[in-house]
N, C-alpha and C. Protein backbone atom coordinates (compact mmCIF):
# COMPACT_ATOMS: atom_id res chain seq x y z
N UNK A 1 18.99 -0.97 2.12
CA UNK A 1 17.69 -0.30 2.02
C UNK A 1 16.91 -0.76 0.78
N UNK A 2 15.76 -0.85 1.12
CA UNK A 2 14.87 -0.94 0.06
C UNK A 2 14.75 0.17 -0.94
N UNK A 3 14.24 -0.66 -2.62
CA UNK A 3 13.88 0.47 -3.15
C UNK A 3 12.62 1.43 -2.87
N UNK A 4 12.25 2.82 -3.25
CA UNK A 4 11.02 3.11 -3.38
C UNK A 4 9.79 2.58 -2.98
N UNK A 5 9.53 1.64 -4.52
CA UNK A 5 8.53 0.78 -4.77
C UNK A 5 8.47 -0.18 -3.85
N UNK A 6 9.25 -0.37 -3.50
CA UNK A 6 8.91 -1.48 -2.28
C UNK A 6 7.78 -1.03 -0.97
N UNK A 7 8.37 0.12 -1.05
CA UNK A 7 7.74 0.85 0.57
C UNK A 7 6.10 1.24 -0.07
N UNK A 8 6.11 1.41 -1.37
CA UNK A 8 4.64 1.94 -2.02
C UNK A 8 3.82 0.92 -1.98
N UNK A 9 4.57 -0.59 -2.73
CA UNK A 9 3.56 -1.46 -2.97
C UNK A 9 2.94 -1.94 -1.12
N UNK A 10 3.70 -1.78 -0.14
CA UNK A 10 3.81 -1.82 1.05
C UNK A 10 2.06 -1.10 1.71
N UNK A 11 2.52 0.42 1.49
CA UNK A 11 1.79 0.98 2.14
C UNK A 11 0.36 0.84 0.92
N UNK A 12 0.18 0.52 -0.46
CA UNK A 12 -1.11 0.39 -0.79
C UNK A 12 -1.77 -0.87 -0.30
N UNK A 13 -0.59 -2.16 0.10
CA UNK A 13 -1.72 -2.88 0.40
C UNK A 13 -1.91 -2.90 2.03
N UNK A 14 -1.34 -2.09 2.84
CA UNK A 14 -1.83 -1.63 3.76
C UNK A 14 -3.22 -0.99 4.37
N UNK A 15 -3.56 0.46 2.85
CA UNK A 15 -4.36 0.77 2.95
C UNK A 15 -5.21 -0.06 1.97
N UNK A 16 -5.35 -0.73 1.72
CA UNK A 16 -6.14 -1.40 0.69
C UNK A 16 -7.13 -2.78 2.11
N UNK A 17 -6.02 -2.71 2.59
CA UNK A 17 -6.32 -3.96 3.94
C UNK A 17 -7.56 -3.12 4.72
N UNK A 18 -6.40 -1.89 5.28
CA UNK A 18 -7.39 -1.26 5.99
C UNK A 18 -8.75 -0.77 5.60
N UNK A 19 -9.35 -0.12 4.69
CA UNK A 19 -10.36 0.45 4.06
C UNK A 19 -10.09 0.15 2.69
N UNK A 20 -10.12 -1.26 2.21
CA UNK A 20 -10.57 -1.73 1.11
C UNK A 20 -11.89 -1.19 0.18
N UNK A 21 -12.65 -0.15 0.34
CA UNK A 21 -13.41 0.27 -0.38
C UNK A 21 -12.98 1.71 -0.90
N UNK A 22 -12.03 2.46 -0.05
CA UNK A 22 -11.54 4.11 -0.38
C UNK A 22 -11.02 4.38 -1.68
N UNK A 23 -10.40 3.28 -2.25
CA UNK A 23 -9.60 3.38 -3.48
C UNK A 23 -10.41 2.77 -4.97
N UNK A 24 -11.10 2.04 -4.45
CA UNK A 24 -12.10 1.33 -5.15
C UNK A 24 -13.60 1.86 -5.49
């Protein structure tokens, strides 16, 4: 299994892909 951070950095650039302006 992966750590944590793995699955985080995962799902931000997920949402970062998806709606690149929400976080920004």
């Amino acid at each position: 299994p992966r750590p944590w951070w793995d699955f985080s950095k995962e799902r931000k650039a997920t949402l970062a892909k998806d709606a690149p302006l929400t976080l920004w």
